[in-house]
Structures are given as structure tokens and as C-alpha cells.
Protein backbone atom coordinates (compact mmCIF):
# COMPACT_ATOMS: atom_id res chain seq x y z
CA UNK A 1 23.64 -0.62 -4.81
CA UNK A 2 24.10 1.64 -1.91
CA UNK A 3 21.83 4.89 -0.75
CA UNK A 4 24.34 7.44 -2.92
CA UNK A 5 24.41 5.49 -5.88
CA UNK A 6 20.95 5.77 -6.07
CA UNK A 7 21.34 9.39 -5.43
CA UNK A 8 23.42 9.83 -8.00
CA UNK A 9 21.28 7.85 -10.55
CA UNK A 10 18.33 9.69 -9.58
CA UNK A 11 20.20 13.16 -10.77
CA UNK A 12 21.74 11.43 -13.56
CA UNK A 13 17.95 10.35 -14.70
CA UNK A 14 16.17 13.25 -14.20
CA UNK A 15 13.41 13.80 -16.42
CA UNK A 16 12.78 10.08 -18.08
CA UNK A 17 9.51 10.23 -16.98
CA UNK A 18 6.77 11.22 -19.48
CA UNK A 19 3.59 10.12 -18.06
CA UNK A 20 0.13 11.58 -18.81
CA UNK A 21 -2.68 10.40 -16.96
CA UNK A 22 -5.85 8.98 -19.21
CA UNK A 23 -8.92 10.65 -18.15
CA UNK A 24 -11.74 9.80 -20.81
CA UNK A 25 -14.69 10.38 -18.87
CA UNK A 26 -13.60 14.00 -17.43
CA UNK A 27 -13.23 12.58 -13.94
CA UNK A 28 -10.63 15.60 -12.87
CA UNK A 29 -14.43 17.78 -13.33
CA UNK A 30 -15.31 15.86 -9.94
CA UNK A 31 -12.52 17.15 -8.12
CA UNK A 32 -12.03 20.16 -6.35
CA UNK A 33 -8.52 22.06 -7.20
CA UNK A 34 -7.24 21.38 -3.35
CA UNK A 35 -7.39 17.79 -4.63
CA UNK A 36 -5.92 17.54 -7.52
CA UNK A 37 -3.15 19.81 -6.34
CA UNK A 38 -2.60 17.09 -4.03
CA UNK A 39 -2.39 14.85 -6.44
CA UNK A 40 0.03 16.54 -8.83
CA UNK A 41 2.56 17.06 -5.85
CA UNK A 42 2.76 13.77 -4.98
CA UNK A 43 2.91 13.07 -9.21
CA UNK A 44 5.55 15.93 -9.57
CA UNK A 45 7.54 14.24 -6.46
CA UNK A 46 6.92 10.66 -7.74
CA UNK A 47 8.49 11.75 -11.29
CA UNK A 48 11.63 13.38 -9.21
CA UNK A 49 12.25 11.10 -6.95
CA UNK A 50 10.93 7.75 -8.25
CA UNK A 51 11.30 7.11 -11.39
CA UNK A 52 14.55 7.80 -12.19
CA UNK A 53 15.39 5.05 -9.45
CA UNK A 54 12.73 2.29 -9.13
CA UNK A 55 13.91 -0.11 -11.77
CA UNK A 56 17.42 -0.23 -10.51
CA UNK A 57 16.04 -0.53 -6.85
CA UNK A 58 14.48 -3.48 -7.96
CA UNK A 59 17.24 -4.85 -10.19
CA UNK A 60 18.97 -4.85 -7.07
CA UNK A 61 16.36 -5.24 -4.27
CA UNK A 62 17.37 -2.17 -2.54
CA UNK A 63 15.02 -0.24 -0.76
CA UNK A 64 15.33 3.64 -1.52
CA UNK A 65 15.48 4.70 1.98
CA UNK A 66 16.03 8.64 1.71
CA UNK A 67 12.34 8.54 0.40
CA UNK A 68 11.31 7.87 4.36
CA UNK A 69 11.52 11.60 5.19
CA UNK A 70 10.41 12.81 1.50
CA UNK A 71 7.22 10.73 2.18
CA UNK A 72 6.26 12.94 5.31
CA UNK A 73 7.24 15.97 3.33
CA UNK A 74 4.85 15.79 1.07
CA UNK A 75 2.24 14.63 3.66
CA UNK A 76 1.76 10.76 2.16
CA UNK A 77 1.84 9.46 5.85
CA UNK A 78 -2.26 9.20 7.07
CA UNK A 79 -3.24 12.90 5.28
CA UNK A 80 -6.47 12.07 6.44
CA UNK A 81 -5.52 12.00 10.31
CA UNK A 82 -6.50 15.40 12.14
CA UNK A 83 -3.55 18.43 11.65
CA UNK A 84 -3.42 18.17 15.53
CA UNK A 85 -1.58 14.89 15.51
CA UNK A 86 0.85 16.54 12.51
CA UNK A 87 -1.26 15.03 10.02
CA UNK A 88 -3.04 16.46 7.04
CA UNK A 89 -6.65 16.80 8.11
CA UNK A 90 -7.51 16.39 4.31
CA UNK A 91 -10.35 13.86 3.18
CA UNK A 92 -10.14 10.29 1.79
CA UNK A 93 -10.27 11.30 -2.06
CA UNK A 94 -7.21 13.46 -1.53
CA UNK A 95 -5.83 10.18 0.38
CA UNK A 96 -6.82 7.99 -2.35
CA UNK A 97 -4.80 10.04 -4.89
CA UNK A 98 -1.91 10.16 -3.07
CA UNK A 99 -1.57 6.51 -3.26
CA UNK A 100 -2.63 5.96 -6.59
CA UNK A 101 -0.05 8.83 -7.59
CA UNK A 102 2.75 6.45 -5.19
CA UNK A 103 1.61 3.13 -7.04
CA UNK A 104 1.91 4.91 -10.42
CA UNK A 105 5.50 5.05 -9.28
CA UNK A 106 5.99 1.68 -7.35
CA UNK A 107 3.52 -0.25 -5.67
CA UNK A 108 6.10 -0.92 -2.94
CA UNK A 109 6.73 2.70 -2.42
CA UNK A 110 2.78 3.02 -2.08
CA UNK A 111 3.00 0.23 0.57
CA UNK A 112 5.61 1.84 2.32
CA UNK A 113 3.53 4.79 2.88
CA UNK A 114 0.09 2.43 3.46
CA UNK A 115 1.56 0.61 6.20
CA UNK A 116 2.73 3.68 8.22
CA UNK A 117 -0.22 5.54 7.66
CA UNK A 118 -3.39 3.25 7.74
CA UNK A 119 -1.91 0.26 9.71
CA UNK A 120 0.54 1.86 12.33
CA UNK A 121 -0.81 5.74 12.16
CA UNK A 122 -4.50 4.98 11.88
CA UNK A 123 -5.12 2.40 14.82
CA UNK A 124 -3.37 4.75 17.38
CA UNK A 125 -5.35 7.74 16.72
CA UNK A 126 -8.43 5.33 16.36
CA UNK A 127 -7.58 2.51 19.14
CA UNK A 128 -4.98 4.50 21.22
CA UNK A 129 -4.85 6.54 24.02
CA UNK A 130 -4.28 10.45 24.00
CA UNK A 131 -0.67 9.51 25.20
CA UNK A 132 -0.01 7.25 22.82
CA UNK A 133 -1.41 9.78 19.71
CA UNK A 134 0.92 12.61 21.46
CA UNK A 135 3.95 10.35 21.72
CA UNK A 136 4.14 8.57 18.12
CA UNK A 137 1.55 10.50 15.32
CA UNK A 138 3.52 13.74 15.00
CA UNK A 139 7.28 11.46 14.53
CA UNK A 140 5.39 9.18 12.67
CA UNK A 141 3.61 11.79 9.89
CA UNK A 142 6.92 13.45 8.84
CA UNK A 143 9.07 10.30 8.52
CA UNK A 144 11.37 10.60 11.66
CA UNK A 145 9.61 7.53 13.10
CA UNK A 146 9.03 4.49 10.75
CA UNK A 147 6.22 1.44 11.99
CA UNK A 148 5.33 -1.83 10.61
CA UNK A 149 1.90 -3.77 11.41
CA UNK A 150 2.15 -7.11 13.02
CA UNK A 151 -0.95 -9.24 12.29
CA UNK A 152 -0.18 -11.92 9.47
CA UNK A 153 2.01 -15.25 10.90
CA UNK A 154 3.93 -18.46 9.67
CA UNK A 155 0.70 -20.39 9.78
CA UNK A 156 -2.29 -17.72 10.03
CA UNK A 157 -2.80 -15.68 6.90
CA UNK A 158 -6.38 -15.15 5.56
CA UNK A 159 -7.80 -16.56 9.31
CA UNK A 160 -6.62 -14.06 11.69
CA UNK A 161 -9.02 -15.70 14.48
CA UNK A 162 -5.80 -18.82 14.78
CA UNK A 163 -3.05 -16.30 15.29
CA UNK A 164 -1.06 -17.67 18.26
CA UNK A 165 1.11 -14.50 19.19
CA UNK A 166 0.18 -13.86 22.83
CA UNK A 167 1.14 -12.09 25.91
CA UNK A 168 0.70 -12.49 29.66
CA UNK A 169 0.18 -9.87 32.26
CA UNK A 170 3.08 -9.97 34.49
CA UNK A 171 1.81 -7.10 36.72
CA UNK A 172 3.92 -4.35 36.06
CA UNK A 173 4.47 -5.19 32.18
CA UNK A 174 3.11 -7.32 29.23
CA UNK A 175 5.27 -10.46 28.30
CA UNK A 176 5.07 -10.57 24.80
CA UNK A 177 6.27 -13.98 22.70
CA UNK A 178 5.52 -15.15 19.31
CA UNK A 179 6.18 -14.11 15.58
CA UNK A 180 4.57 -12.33 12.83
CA UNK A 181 5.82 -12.33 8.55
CA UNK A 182 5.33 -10.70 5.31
CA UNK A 183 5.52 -7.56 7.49
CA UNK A 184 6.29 -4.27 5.24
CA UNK A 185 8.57 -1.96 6.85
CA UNK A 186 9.71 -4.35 9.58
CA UNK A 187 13.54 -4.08 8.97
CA UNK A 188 13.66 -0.39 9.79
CA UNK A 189 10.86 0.58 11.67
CA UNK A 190 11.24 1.75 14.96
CA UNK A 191 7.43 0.53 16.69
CA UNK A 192 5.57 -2.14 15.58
CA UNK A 193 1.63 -2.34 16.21
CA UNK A 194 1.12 -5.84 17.11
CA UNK A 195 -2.14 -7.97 17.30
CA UNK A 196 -2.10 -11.09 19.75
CA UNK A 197 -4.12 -12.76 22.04
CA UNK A 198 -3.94 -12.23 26.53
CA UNK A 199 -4.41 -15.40 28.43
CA UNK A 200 -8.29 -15.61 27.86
CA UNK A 201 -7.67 -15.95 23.79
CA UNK A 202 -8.65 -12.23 23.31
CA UNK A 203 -7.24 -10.13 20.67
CA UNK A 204 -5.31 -6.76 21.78
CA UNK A 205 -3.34 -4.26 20.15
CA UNK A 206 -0.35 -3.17 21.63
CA UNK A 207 3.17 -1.08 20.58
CA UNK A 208 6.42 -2.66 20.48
CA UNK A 209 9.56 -0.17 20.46
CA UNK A 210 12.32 -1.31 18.89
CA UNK A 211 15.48 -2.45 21.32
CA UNK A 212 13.29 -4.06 23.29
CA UNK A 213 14.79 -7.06 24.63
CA UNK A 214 13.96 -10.07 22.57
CA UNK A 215 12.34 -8.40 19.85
CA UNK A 216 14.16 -8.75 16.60
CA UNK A 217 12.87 -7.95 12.94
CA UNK A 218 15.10 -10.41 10.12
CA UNK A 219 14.66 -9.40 6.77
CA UNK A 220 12.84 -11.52 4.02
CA UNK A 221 14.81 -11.92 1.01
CA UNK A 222 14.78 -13.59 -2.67
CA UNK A 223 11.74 -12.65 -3.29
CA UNK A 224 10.66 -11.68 -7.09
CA UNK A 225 7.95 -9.21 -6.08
CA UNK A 226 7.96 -5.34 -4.10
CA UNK A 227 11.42 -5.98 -4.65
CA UNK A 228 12.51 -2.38 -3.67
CA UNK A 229 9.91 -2.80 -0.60
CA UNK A 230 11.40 -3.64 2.87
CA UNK A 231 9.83 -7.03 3.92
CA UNK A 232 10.33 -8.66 7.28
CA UNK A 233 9.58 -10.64 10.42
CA UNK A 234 8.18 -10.00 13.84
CA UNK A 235 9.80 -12.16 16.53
CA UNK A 236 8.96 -11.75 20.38
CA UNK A 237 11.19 -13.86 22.78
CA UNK A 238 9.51 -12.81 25.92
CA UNK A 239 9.73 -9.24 25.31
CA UNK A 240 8.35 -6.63 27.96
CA UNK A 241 6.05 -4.27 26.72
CA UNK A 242 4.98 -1.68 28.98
CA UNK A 243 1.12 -1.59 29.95
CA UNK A 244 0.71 1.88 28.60
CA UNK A 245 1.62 0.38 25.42
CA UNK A 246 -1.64 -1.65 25.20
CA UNK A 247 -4.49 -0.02 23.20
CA UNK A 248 -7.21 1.01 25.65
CA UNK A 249 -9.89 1.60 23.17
CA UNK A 250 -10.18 -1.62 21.43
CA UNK A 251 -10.19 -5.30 21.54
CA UNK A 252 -11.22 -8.80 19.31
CA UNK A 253 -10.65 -8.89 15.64
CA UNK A 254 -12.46 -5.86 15.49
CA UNK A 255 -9.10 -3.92 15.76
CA UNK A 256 -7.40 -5.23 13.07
CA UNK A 257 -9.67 -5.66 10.64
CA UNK A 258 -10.89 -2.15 10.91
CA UNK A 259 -6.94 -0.99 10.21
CA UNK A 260 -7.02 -3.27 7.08
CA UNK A 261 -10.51 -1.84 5.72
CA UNK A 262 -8.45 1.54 5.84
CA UNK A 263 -5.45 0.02 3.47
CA UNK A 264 -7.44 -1.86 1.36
CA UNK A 265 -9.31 1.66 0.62
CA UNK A 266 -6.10 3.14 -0.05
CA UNK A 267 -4.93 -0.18 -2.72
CA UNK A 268 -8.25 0.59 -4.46
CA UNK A 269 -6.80 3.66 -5.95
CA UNK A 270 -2.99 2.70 -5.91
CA UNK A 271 -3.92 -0.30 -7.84
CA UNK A 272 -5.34 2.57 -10.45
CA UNK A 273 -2.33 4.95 -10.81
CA UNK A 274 -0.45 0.80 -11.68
CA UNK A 275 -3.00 0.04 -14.17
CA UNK A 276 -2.42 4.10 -15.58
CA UNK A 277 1.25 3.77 -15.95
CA UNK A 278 1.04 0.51 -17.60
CA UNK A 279 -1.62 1.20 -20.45
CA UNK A 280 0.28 4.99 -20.77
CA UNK A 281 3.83 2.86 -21.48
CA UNK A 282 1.84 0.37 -23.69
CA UNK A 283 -0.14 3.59 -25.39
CA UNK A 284 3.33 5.84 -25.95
CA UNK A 285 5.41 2.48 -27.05
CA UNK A 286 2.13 1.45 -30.04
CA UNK A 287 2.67 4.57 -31.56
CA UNK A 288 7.12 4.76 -31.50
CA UNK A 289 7.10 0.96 -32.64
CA UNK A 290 6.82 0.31 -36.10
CA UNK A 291 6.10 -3.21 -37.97
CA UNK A 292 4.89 -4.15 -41.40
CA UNK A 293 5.38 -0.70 -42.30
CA UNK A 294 3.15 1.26 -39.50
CA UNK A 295 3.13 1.64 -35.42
CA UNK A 296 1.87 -0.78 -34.14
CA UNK A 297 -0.94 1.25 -32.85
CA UNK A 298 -2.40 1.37 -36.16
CA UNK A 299 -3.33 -2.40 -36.07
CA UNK A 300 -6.91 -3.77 -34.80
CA UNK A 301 -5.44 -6.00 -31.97
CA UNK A 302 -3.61 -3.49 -30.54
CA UNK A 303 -6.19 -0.98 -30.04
CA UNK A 304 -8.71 -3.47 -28.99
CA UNK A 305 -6.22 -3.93 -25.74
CA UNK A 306 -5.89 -0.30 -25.77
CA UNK A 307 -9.61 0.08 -25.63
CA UNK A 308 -9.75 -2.46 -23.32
CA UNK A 309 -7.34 -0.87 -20.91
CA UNK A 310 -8.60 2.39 -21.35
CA UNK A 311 -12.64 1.28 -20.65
CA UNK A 312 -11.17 -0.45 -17.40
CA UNK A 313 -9.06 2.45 -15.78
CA UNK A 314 -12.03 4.63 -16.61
CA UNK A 315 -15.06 2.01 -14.31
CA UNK A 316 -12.29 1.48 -11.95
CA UNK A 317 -11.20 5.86 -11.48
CA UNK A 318 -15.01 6.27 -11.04
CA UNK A 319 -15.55 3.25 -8.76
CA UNK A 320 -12.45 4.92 -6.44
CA UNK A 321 -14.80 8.28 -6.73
CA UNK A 322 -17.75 7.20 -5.82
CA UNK A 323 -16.28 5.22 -2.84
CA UNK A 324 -14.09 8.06 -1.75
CA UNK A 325 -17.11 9.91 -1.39
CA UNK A 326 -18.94 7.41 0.63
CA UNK A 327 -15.84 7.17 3.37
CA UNK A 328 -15.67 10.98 3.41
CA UNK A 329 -19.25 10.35 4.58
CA UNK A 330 -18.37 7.92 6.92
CA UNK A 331 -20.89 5.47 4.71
CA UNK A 332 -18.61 3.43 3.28
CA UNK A 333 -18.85 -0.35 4.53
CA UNK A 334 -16.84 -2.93 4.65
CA UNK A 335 -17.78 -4.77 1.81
CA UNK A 336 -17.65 -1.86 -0.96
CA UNK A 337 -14.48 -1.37 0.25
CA UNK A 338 -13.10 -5.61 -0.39
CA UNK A 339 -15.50 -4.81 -4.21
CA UNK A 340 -13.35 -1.68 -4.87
CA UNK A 341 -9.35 -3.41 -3.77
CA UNK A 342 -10.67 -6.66 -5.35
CA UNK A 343 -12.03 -5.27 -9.03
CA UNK A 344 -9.01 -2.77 -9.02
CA UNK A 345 -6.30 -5.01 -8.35
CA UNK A 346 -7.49 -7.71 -10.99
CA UNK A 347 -8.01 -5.16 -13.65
CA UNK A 348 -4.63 -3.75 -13.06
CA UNK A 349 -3.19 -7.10 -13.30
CA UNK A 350 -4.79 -7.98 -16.28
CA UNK A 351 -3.80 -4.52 -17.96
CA UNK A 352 -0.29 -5.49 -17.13
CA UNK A 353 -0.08 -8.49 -18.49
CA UNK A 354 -2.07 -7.37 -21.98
CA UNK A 355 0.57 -4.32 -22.26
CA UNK A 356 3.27 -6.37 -21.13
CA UNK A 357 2.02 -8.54 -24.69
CA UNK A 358 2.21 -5.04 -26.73
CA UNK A 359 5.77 -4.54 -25.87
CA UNK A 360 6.67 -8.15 -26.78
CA UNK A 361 10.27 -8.99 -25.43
CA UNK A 362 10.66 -5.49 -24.53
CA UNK A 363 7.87 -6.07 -21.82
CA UNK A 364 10.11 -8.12 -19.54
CA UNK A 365 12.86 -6.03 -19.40
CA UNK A 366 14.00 -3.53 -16.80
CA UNK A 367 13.70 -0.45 -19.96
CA UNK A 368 10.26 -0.24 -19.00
CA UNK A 369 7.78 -0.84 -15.99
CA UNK A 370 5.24 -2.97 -17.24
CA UNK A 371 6.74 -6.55 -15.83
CA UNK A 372 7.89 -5.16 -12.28
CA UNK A 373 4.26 -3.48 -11.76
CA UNK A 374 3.04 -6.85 -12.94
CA UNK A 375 5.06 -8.79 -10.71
CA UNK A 376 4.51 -6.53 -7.72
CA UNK A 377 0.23 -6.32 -8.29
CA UNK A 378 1.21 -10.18 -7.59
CA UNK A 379 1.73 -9.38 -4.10
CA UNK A 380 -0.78 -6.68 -4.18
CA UNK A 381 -3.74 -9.11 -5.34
CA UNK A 382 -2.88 -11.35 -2.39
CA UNK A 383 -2.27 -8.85 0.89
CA UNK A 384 -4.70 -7.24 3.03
CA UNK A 385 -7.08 -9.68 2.07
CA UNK A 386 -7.12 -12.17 -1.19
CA UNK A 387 -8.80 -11.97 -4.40
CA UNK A 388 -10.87 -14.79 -3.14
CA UNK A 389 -11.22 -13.90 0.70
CA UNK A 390 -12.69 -10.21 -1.16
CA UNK A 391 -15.19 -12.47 -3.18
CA UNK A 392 -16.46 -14.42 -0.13
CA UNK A 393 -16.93 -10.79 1.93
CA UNK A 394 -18.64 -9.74 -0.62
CA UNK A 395 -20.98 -13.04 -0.63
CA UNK A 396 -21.67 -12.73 2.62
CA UNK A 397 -23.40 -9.09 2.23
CA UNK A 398 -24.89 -10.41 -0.90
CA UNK A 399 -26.51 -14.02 0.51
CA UNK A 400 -26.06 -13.40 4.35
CA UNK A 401 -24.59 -16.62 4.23
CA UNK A 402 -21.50 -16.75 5.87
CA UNK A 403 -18.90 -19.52 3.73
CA UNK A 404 -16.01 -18.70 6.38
CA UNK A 405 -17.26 -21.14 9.09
């Protein structure tokens, strides 16, 4: 399926999408209207420019890449980065629903934007020089400049500490070599902020530009998740990196990990706006389908998993809240942030697969979203930390016993 056919399907679908967010406990009351104006652009865009397309993107495993620039235009790319870098200068709740708003739409499409803006945007206005913040944020926030975040590798996943991606200083440049995978955005982007070790073992951050020689970025294919999300590799055959590339203001795992505490804030709430579009389809579908006489809706079972779903959204929109406000703050630690992606992402999951049940055969097929957010919260559950790695952070702030070494 190429870029106009997509184009063409997105005119020719226009208006199929009829979602209504749930709100049972009032939570729109704790917003203030900038905010949930933010939100219902990014909704309004999602519904325009989204829907109509997703399910065939994934069908086909395209990636709809006109949505690059229309993700900058409505400011999805680090909003919460100062105005003087081309950013937003909004506040993390106004973040937050942006990406559950994206996630509502496609999880991938809420990655696309999380990788730019909390993994490649967010460490160089954090870790990078003035230079550096001058030369990629503005590009970067409107879509003319696409990144990817190199930290995860063939044989280093959940223990970042192994990674064996290193450079050597060379005097008047940084010989780069190595590989990094499962790397959203790789096949377009144009930088790449990678993590690797000098010749003492410490970790650094530095910026790779693509056409740099020996730097390539080979797409990942068959896979049967974040299907219409560009996935990639990272490989460095002795490529020079200029020193000004290298992140003055940071170094050690600290770097990294403090990029990923900023995306797993933002899956907290795009995990939500999955879970919301499921339990709507599953709520709108109870009441058209009819069996033994009745909707379906009208039976016990059915509401109990409506209930269900319903009770869940509702913790996990006031859970986002409450930790939204804490990181506008600057209170938020590390570990509320691993209880929020953790809790979200498993009750979305489970909401997925109990609607996916309410559809019956209907669930698995492309006429409605439930299976291909289910299949994608598969990917979701494991990146930027695993359901288990969340459990054992969250272990050590309880016991102070650390279970990682």
C-alpha cells in the first residue's frame, strides 16, 4: 500500500470514527480548559487522520508517513520542552493527553511521537549542549527532522549496564562501532541518540547523523505487533562522530534511564486512551448485537466485563492525574512512574482481551480495533522496561532490597 493510497482511503473513510470517551468519575472537572483543548485537538486530528487509515496500515505493515509533519503540527513532539527550543512549553498532564489521545488511535503512532519527543528531544535539551538544543529541537518539534533512540541491543535488553556499543577517542573525532535493535523510528530518522560505552566502560550519549559513513539503519520486518510502526536497527562500522556530538552534561546509566522515566510517563496515559477505545468498541458493539432475542448488553456477563472495564479505565485516568501532577511538580520519582506504565499497560491488556471476547469472531478481525490494540499493548507491556523489570523497581523502593544484583 503506498503513501497515496492511504491518502485516498483516509478521504474515502472520513468520519468512521465514533468514539466517546468514558469519564465516570468527572475527571475532565480536574482539568483546566487549556488542557483539555489540547486534548480534543489531538482527538479531533487522531479521528481525521488516523482512523480512517490504521487498520489498513497494519493489514499491510505500512507506516503512514505523511503523519511525520502532522505530528509537529499539532505540537505532539516534547509539548512539554520550553517554546524557545520550538516546543510547547505546556505541562506534563497536557503531555500525558496527547499520548493517550495518539494511543486511542494506534499505539504505534503514540510511539512514533514518544520516541522523538522523550527519547531523542528530551535528552538534548536535558543532556546537551546549547549548540546541540539550537541545531536539532526546533527541526525536530515540527517534524522536518525525525530521531530514533539507540540503547536496547542483540544481547542487552532489560540490563543496559552489558551493552557493548562503544567508541574510542581518535583525537579529532569519536569512532563509533557496534549495533543497537527494536529501535522505533530507525528506518527514517535522520539522528540517532546513541548510548555506549568510551574506553574506560563509561556510558555516554552522543548524536549520530544519518550518512555518516558506516552507519546504516535495516528495517525489522514480520513482525505481528506496531505493525504500522517503523522498527529498526542501529549498526556502527567505525563511524566518525564528531566530538561536539557527545553530550557534555551527562554520563553512566544515569542518561538513559532518565530519558526512559520520561516515556514510560508518557505510556502511562497512552496505555489509557488503548484501554478507552477498546471498552468504547466493546460498549457501542453490546448494545447493536442482538442474541436470544436482546443486545447483548442486556445480559449479566456482559456488563460484568463492562463494569469491569469501566472501574479500571476510571483507577487508571486518576492514577495518570495524580502522577501528572506530581511531575508538573518535579516530585514524581522513579518508581511511581514504573507503578503507573506497569498497572496501565496490564489493565489495558486485559480490557482488550475481555472486549476482544464480547465481539466473539468479530474481535479478530480488521472491522474493528480491539485485536491490533491487543496485539500492539504486546509490545507495549514489554518496552521501556517489562512488566516484571516495573515490579522489581517497585520492590526495591518498597524493601530497599535490591533483586537486580
Amino acid at each position: 500500500m503506498t503513501q497515496d493510497e492511504l491518502l485516498q482511503l483516509k478521504e474515502k473513510q472520513a468520519g468512521r470514527d465514533q468514539y466517546q470517551q468514558p469519564d465516570f468519575y468527572l475527571v475532565d472537572e480536574l482539568l483546566t480548559d487549556e488542557h483539555k483543548l489540547i486534548r480534543d485537538t489531538v482527538r479531533d486530528w487522531v479521528k481525521k487522520e488516523i482512523s480512517p487509515i490504521i487498520d489498513d496500515c497494519c493489514q499491510h505493515a505500512v507506516f503512514p508517513d505523511y503523519i511525520k509533519r502532522g505530528l509537529g503540527e499539532i505540537g505532539c513532539y516534547a509539548p512539554q520542552l520550553p517554546a524557545e527550543y520550538g516546543c510547547g512549553g505546556l505541562d506534563y498532564i497536557s503531555y500525558g493527553l496527547a499520548m493517550q489521545e495518539l494511543e486511542r488511535g494506534d499505539s504505534g503512532v503514540r510511539s512514533t511521537a514518544s520516541v522523538q519527543g522523550s527519547l531523542v528531544m528530551y535528552p538534548i535539551y536535558k543532556f546537551g549542549s546549547e549548540e546541540q538544543r539550537r541545531k536539532y529541537l526546533p527541526k525536530l518539534a515540527t517534524g522536518e527532522m525525525m530521531g530514533c533512540f539507540g540503547l536496547t541491543e542483540p544481547n542487552q535488553g532489560s540490563d543496559p549496564s552489558g551493552m557493548t556499543t562503544n567508541f574510542v577517542d581518535k583525537g579529532d573525532h569519536l569512532l563509533l562501532n557496534g549495533a543497537k535493535m527494536w529501535i522505533s523510528n530507525s528506518p527514517f530518522a535522520d539522528i540517532a541518540v546513541v548510548w555506549a560505552k568510551n574506553e574506560e566502560g563509561i556510558v555516554h550519549g552522543l548524536i549520530v547523523e544519518r550518512g555518516m559513513e558506516g552507519f546504516t539503519t535495516p528495517e525489522t520486518h514480520k513482525k505481528w505487533s506496531l505493525r504500522a510502526s517503523a522498527t529498526g536497527e542501529l549498526v556502527f562500522d567505525n563511524v566518525k562522530v564528531p566530538k561536539e556530538n557527545l553530550f557534555p552534561n551527562v554520563k553512566g546509566l544515569k542518561g538513559p534511564l532518565t530519558c526512559l522515566n520520561s516515556a514510560r510517563y508518557g505510556i502511562s496515559w497512552g496505555a489509557v486512551g488503548a484501554a478507552m477505545d477498546c471498552y468504547d468498541t466493546a460498549l457501542r458493539y453490546s448494545k447493536e448485537r442482538h442474541q436470544f432475542g436482546k443486545p447483548i448488553a442486556g445480559f449479566q456477563l456482559q456488563q460484568k466485563k463492562l463494569s469491569e472495564m469501566l472501574t479500571e479505565i476510571t483507577k487508571a485516568q486518576l492514577l495518570c492525574w495524580r502522577l501528572g501532577t506530581l511531575m508538573n511538580e518535579g516530585r514524581a520519582t522513579p518508581a511511581q512512574i514504573s507503578m503507573a506504565k506497569r498497572n496501565n499497560v496490564d489493565m489495558a491488556l486485559t480490557i482488550a482481551r475481555n472486549a476482544r471476547q464480547m465481539l466473539g469472531g468479530m474481535g479478530i478481525t480488521g472491522d474493528y480495533p480491539i485485536m491490533r490494540h491487543m496485539m500492539n499493548l504486546e509490545s507495549v507491556v514489554t518496552y521501556e522496561g517489562t512488566h516484571d523489570i516495573h515490579l522489581l523497581i517497585l520492590g526495591l523502593e518498597i524493601t530497599g532490597e535490591n533483586a537486580f544484583s
